[in-house]
Protein backbone atom coordinates (compact mmCIF):
# COMPACT_ATOMS: atom_id res chain seq x y z
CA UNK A 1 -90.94 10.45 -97.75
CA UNK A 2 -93.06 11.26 -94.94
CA UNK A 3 -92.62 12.68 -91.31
CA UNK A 4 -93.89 11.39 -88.58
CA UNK A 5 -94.65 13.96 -85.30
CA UNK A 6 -96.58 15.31 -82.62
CA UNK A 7 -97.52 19.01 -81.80
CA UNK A 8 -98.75 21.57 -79.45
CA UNK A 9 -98.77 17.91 -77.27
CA UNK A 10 -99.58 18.20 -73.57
CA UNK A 11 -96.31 16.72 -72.47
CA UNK A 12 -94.57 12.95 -73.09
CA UNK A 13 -97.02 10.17 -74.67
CA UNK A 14 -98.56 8.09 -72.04
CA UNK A 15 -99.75 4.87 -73.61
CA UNK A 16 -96.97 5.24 -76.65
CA UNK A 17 -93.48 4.55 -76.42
CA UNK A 18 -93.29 7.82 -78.10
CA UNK A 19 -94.61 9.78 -81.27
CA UNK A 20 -93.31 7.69 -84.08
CA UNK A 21 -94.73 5.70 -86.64
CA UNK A 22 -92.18 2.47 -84.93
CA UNK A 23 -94.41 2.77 -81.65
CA UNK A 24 -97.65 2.58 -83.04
CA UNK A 25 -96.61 -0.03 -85.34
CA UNK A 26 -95.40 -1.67 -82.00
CA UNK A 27 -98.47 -0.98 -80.24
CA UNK A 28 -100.43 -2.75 -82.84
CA UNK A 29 -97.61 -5.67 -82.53
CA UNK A 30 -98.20 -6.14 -78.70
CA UNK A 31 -101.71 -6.74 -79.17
CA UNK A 32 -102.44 -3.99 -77.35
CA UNK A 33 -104.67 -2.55 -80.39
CA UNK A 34 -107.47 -4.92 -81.00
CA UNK A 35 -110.23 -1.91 -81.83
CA UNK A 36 -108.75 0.46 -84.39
CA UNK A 37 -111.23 2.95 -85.54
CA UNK A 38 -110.73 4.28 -89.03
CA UNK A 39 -111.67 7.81 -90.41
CA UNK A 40 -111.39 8.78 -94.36
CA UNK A 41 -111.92 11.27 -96.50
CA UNK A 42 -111.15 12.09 -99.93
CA UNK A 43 -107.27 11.75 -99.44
CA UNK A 44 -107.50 8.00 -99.52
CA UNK A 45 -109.11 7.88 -103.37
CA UNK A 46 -106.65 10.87 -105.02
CA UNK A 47 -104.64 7.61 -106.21
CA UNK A 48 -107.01 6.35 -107.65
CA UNK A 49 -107.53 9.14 -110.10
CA UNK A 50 -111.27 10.03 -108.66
CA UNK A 51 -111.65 13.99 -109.62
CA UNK A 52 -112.57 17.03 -107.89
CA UNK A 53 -115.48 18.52 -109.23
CA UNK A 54 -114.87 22.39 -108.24
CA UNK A 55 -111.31 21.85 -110.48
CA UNK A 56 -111.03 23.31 -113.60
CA UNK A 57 -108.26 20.76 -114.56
CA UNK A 58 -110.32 18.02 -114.41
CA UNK A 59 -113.31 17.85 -116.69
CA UNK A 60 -116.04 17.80 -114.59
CA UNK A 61 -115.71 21.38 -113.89
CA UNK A 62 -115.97 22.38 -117.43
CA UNK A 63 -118.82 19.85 -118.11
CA UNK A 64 -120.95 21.21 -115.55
CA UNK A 65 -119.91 24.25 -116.14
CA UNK A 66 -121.93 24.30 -119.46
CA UNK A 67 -125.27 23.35 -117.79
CA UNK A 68 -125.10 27.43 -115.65
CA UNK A 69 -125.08 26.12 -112.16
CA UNK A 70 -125.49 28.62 -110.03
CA UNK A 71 -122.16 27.10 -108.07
CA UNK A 72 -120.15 23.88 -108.62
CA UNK A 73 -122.09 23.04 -104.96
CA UNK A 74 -125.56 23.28 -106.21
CA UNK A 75 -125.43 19.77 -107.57
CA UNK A 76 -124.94 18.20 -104.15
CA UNK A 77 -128.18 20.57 -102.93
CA UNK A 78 -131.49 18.83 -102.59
CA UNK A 79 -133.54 21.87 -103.74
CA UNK A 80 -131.90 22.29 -106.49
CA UNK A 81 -132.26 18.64 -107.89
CA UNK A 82 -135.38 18.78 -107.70
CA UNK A 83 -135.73 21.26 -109.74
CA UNK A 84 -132.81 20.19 -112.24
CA UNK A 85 -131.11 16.41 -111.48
CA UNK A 86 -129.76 16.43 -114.59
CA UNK A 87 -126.43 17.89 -113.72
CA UNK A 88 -126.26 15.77 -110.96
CA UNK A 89 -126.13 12.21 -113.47
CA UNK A 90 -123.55 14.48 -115.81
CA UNK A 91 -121.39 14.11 -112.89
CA UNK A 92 -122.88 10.30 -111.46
CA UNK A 93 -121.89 9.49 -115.18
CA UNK A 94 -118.19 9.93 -114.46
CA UNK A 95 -118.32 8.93 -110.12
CA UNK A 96 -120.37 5.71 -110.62
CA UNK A 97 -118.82 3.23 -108.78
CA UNK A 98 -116.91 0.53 -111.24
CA UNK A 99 -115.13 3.42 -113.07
CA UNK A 100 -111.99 3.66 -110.46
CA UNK A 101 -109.90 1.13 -108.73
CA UNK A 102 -109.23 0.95 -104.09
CA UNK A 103 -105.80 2.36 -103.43
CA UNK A 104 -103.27 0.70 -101.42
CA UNK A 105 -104.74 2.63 -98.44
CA UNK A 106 -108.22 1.04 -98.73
CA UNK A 107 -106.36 -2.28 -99.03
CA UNK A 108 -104.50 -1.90 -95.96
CA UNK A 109 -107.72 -1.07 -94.13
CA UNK A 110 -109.35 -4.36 -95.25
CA UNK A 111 -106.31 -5.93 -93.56
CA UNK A 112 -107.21 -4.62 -90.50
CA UNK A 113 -110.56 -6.32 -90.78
CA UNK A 114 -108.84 -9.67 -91.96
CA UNK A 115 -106.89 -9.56 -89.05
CA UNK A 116 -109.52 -9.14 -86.54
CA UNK A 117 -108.10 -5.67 -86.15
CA UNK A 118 -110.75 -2.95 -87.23
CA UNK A 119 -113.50 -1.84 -85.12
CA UNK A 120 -115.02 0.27 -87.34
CA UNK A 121 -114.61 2.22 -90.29
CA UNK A 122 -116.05 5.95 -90.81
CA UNK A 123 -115.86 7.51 -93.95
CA UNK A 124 -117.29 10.75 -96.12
CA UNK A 125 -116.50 9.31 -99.71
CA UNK A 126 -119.42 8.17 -101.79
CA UNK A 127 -117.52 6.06 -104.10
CA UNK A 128 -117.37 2.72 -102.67
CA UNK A 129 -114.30 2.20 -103.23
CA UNK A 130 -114.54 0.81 -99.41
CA UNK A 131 -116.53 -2.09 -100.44
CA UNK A 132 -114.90 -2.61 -104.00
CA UNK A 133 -111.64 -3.77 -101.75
CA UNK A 134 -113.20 -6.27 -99.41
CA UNK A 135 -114.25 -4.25 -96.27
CA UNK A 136 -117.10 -5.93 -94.89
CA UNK A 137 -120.08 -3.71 -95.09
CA UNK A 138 -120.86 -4.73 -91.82
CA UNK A 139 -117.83 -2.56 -90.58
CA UNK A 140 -118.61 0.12 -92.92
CA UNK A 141 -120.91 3.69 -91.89
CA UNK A 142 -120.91 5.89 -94.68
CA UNK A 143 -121.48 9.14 -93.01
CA UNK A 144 -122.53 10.88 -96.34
CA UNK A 145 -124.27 7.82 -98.10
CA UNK A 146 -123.04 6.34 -100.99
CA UNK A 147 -124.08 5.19 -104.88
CA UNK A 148 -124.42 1.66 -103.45
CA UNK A 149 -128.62 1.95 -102.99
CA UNK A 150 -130.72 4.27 -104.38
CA UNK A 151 -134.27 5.04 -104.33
CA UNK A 152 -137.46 7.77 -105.03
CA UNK A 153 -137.29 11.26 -103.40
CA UNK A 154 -141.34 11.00 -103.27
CA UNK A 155 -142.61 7.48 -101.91
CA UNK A 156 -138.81 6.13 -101.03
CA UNK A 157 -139.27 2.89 -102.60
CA UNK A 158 -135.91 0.76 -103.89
CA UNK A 159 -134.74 1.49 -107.48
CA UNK A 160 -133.12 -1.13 -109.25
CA UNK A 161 -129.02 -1.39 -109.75
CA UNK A 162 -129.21 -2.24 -113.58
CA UNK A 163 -131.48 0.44 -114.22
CA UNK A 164 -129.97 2.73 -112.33
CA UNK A 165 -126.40 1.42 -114.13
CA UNK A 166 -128.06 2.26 -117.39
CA UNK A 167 -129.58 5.72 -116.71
CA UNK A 168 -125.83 7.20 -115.36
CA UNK A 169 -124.25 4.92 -118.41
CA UNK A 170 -125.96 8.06 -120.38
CA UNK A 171 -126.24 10.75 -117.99
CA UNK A 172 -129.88 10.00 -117.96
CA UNK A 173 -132.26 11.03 -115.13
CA UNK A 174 -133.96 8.03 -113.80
CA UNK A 175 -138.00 8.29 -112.52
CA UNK A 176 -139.32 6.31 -110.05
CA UNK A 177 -141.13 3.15 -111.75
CA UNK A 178 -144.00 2.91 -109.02
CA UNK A 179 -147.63 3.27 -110.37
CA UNK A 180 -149.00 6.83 -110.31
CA UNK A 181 -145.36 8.48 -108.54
CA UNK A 182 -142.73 9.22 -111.37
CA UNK A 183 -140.81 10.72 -108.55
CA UNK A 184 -137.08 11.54 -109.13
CA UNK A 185 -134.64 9.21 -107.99
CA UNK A 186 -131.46 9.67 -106.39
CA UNK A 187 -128.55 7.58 -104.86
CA UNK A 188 -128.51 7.38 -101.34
CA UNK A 189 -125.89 10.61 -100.81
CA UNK A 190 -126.56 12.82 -98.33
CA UNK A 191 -127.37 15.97 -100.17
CA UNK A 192 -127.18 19.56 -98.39
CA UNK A 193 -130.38 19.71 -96.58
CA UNK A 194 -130.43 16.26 -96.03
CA UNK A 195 -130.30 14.50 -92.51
CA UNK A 196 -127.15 12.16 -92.44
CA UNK A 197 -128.00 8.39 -92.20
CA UNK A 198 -129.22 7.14 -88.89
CA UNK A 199 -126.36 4.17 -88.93
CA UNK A 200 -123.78 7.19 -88.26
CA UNK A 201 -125.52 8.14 -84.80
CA UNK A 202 -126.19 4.11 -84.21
CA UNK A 203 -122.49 3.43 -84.50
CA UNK A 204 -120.88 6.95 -83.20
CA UNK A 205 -120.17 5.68 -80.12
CA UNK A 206 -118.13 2.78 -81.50
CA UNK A 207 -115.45 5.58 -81.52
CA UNK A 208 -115.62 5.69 -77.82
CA UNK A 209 -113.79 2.57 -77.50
CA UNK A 210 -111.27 2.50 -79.69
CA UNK A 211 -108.07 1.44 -78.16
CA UNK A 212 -106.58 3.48 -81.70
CA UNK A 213 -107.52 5.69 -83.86
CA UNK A 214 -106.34 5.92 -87.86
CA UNK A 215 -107.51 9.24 -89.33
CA UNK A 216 -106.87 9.50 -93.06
CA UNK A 217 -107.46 12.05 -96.03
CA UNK A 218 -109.63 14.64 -94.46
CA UNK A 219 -110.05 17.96 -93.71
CA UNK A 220 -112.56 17.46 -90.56
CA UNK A 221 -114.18 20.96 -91.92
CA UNK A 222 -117.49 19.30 -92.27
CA UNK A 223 -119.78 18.28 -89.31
CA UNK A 224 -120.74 16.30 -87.55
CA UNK A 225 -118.25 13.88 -89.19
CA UNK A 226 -115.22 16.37 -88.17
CA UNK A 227 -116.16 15.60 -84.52
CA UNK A 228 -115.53 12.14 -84.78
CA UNK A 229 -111.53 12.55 -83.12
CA UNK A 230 -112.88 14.41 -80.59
CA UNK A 231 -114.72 11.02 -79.48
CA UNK A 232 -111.83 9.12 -78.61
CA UNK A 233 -110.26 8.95 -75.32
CA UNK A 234 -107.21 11.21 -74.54
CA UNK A 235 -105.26 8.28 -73.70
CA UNK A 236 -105.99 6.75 -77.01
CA UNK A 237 -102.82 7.22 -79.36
CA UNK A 238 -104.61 9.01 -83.04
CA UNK A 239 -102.40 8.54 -86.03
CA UNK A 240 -103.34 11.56 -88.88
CA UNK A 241 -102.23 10.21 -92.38
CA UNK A 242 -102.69 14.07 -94.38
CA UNK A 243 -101.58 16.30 -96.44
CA UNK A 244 -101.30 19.11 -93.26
CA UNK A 245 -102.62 19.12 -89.84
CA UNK A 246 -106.24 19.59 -89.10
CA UNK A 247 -108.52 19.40 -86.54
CA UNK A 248 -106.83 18.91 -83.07
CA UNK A 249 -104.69 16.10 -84.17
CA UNK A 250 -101.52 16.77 -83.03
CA UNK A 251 -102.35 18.12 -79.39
CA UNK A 252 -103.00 14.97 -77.66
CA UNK A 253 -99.99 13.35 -75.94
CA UNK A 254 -100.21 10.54 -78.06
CA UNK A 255 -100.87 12.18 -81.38
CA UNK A 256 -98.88 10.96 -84.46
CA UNK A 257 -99.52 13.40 -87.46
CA UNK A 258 -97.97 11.27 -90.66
CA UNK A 259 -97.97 14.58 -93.32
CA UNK A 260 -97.97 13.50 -96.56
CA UNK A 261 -100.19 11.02 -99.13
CA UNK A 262 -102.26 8.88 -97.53
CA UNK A 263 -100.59 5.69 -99.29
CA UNK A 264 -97.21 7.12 -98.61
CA UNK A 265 -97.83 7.25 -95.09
CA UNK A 266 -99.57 3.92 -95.05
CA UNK A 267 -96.61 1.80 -96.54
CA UNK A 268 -94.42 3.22 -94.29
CA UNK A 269 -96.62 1.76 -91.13
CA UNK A 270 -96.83 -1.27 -93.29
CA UNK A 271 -93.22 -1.35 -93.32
CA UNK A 272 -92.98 -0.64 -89.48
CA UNK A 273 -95.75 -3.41 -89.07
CA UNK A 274 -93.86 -6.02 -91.53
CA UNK A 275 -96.59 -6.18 -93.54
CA UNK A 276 -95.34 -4.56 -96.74
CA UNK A 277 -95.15 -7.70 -98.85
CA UNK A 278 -98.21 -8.79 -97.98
CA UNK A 279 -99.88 -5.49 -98.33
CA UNK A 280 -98.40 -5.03 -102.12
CA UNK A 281 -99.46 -8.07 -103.12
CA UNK A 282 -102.81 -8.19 -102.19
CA UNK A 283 -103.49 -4.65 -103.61
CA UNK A 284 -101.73 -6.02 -106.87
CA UNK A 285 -103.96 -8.38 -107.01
CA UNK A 286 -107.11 -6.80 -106.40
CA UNK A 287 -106.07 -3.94 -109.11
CA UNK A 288 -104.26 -5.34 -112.09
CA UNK A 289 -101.00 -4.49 -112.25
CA UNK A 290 -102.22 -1.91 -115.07
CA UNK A 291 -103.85 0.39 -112.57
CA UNK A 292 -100.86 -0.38 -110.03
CA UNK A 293 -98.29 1.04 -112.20
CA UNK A 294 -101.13 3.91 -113.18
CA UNK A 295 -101.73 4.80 -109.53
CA UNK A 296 -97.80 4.93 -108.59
CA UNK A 297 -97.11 7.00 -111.27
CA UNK A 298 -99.80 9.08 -110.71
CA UNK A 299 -98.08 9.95 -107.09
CA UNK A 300 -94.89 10.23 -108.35
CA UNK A 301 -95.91 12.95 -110.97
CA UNK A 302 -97.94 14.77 -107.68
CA UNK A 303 -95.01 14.82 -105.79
CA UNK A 304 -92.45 15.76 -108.64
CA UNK A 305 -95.02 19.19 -109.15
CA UNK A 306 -95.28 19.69 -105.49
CA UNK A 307 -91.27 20.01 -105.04
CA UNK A 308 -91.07 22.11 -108.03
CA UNK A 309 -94.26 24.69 -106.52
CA UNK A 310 -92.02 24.14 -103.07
CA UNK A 311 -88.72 24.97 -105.27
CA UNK A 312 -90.05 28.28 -106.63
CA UNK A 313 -91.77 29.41 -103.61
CA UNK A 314 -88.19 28.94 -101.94
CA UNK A 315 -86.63 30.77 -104.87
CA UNK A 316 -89.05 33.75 -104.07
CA UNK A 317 -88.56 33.85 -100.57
CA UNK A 318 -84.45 33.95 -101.21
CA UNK A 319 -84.67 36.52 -103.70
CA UNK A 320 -87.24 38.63 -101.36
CA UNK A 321 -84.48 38.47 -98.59
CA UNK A 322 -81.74 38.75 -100.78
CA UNK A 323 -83.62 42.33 -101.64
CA UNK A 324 -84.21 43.53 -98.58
CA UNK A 325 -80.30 42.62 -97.31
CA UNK A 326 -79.41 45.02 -100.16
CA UNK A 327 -81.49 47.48 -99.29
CA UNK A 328 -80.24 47.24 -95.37
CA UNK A 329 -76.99 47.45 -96.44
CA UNK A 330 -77.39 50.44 -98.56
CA UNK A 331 -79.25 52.09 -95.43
CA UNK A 332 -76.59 51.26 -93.27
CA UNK A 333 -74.14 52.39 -95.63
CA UNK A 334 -76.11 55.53 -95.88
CA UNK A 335 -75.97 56.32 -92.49
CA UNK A 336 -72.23 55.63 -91.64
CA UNK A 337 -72.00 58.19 -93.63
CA UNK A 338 -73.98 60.80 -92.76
CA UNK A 339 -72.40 59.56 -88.85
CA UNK A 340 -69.23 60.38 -90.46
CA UNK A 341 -70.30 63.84 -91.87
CA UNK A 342 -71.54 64.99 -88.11
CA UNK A 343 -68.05 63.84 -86.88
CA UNK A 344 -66.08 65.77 -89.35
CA UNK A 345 -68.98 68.94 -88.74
CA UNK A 346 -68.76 68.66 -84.96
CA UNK A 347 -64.49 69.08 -85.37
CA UNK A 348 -65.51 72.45 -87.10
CA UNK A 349 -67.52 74.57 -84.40
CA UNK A 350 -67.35 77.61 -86.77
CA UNK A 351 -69.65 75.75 -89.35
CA UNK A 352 -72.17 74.63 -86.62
CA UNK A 353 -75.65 75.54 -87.96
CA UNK A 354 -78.51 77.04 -85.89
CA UNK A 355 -80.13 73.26 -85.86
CA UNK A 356 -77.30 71.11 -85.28
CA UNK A 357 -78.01 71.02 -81.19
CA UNK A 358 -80.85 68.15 -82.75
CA UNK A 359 -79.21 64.47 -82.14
CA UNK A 360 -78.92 62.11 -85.14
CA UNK A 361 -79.70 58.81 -84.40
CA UNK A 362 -76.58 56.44 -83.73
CA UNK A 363 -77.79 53.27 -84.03
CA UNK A 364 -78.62 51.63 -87.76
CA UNK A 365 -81.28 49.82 -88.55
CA UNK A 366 -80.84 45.87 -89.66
CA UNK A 367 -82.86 43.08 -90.97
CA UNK A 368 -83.93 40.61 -88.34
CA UNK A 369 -84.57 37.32 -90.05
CA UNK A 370 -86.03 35.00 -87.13
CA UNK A 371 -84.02 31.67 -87.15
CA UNK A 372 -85.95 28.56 -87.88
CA UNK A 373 -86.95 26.91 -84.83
CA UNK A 374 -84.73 23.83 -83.55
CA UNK A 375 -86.81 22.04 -81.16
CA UNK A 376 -89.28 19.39 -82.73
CA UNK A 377 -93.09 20.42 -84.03
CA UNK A 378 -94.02 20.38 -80.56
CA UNK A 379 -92.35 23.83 -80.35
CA UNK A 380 -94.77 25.04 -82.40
CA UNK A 381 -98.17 26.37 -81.34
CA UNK A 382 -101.30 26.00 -83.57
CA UNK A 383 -101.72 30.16 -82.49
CA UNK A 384 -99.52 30.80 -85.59
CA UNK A 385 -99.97 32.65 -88.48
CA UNK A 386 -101.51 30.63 -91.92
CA UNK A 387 -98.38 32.48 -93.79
CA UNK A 388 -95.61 31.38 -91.59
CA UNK A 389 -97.08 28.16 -91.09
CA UNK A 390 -97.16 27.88 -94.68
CA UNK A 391 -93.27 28.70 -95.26
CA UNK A 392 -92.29 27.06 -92.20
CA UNK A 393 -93.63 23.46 -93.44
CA UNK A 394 -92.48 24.02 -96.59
CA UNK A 395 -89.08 22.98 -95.03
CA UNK A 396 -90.57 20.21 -93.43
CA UNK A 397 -93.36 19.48 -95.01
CA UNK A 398 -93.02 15.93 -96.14
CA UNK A 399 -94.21 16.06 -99.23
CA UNK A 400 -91.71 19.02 -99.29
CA UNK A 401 -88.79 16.80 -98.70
CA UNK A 402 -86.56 14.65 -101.34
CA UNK A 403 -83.91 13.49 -99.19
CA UNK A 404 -82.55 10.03 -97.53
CA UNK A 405 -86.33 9.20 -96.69
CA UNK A 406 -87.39 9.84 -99.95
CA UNK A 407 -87.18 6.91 -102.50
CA UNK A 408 -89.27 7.37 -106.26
CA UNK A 409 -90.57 3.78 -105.90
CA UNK A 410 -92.09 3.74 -102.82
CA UNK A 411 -89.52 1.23 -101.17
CA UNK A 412 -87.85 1.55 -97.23
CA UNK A 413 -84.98 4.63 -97.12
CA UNK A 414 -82.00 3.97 -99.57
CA UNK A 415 -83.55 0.43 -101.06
CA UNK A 416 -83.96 2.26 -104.57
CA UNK A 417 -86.64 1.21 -106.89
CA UNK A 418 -87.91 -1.99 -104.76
CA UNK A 419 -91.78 -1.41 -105.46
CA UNK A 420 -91.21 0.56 -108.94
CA UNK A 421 -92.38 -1.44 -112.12
């Protein structure tokens, strides 16, 4: 499952072999790689069952819901909190680190940094989950904070971690315990309106030097953390583990855009790499083999909705054309005959009418159905359409795709159920 490709590139890869999850697995191999810079978003924790708050499917929604926000954003908006945290801990009661488990993808990235490998690591989550599989914190810039420190709005000062434990525990607002301030205190997340931590401009330029570039999970709509690819050198290969293309990834000559899960995509570079085994285990370990199964089945239920959404859309789009090849043939139909009626007219000059000097129109219309495009994805241009886009990578999309590359329990092409419990 998975597809592997560059688009829109500016011509043959120069420090690849080519565009393939093989050559940058073979990059790494050569040694060539010693500074991979990693970027993450919210893709790499889906697995892990973290929610999205603006869903109505997932509790949170509804919970904060009841308390009449005046959006699902306002409890991520400074001014607002301090007016009325409380909504803020309804939802710190569920996200509080401790509550969900690293995916395979964080896992892999801490065995970048056990192998000397990992330069530095950017990401936007706030859930730690970074640190809860090993990373070195050292390594770590947490663009938009995190719940790992928190302290008073008013005179800044340090709040305890058990306290702080125990006021989420109940969705209770914690006050600063300072003589004379009983200021409010919040987690170190960067809130709107909020200046992002000073580490993220100290280590920006860490990106500069990468000699690779691992970009997982995110949509790169929010700045100045969607600028990060933009940092790296041209000649510096950028591997995009999503769910779609975003950003410029995919327009470098060395691009590789890996569509699909993040952990899908990352066991298939471990399996390129030959570290699969190790990778497994070591994320077995560190989760229980409770939360392993839970995760994996998780992504297998994800992908079994996905094909059927992909399925029906399909279905539409058949009958839709099926319609309209009806209707062209009826119109066609239509007009043969009326072509036929002027010939048999035009052999009978004495029924001529005053208006039948007026040509008809020989030529009948038919539906043009553009074939799909067989050149590779960099035949495409970024220029088109949302819609077409849309039904194009349906096709190829690779969550899209149950076929020969597809396998339910995560193993290599054709080797069955290898990794399923």
């Amino acid at each position: 499952m998975g597809q592997d490709q560059s688009v829109v590139s500016e011509g043959p890869p120069v420090t690849l072999s080519e565009c393939s999850l093989d050559a940058v697995a073979d990059y790494i191999k050569s040694g060539k790689a010693r500074r991979i810079v990693v970027m993450t978003g919210a893709g790499i924790s889906t697995a892990a069952g973290i929610p999205d708050f603006r869903s109505p499917e997932t509790g949170l929604y509804a919970n904060l819901a009841k308390l009449n926000l005046p959006e699902p954003e306002a409890v991520f908006d400074l001014n607002f909190f301090k007016t009325n945290p409380k909504p803020f801990y309804v939802l710190a009661k569920d996200l509080y680190p401790g509550n969900f488990h690293p995916t395979i993808s964080h896992v892999f990235i801490r065995m970048l940094s056990s192998k000397g490998l990992l330069h530095q690591l950017y990401t936007q989550n706030i859930d730690c989950l970074e640190r809860a599989a090993g990373i070195p914190s050292e390594l770590i810039v947490e663009a938009h904070g995190s719940f790992a420190n928190q302290r008073c709005i008013e005179c800044k000062t340090p709040f305890p971690h058990d306290l702080m434990r125990d006021h989420i525990s109940r969705a209770e607002v914690p006050r600063c315990t300072q003589p004379n301030c009983n200021g409010l205190v919040k987690p170190d997340i960067v809130f709107f309106h909020e200046a992002l931590p000073s580490l993220f401009y100290d280590r920006i330029h860490m990106a500069d030097s990468a000699d690779l570039a691992l970009v997982m999970g995110t949509s790169l709509q929010v700045h100045p953390f969607a600028s990060l690819p933009e940092q790296v050198p041209r000649h510096v290969p950028r591997v995009l583990f999503n769910l779609e293309r975003v950003g410029s990834l995919g327009s470098h000559a060395d691009d590789v855009l890996v569509l699909g899960d993040c952990d899908t995509g990352v066991r298939k570079l471990a399996d390129a790499l030959g570290w699969r085994e190790e990778l497994e285990a070591e994320w077995r370990q560190l989760v229980g083999k409770k939360e392993a199964k839970k995760q994996l089945q998780g992504v297998t239920k994800r992908d079994a909705e996905l094909y059927d959404e992909v399925t029906r859309l399909a279905d539409e789009v058949d009958e839709v054309l099926h319609l309209k090849d009806q209707e062209a043939s009826r119109k066609a139909s239509s007009e043969e005959g009326e072509q036929h009626a002027e010939g048999i007219t035009e052999q009978q000059p004495e029924n001529r009418s005053e208006n039948s000097h007026i040509p008809i129109e020989s030529q009948v219309p038919t539906l043009e159905v553009s074939p799909q495009p067989t050149g590779t994805a960099r035949d495409s241009t970024p220029e088109t359409s949302k819609a077409s886009a849309t039904a194009t990578e349906s096709l190829a999309h690779p969550a899209a795709r149950v076929s020969s590359d597809y396998s339910p329990g995560f193993g290599l092409p054709g080797d069955g159920n290898k990794w399923k419990y």
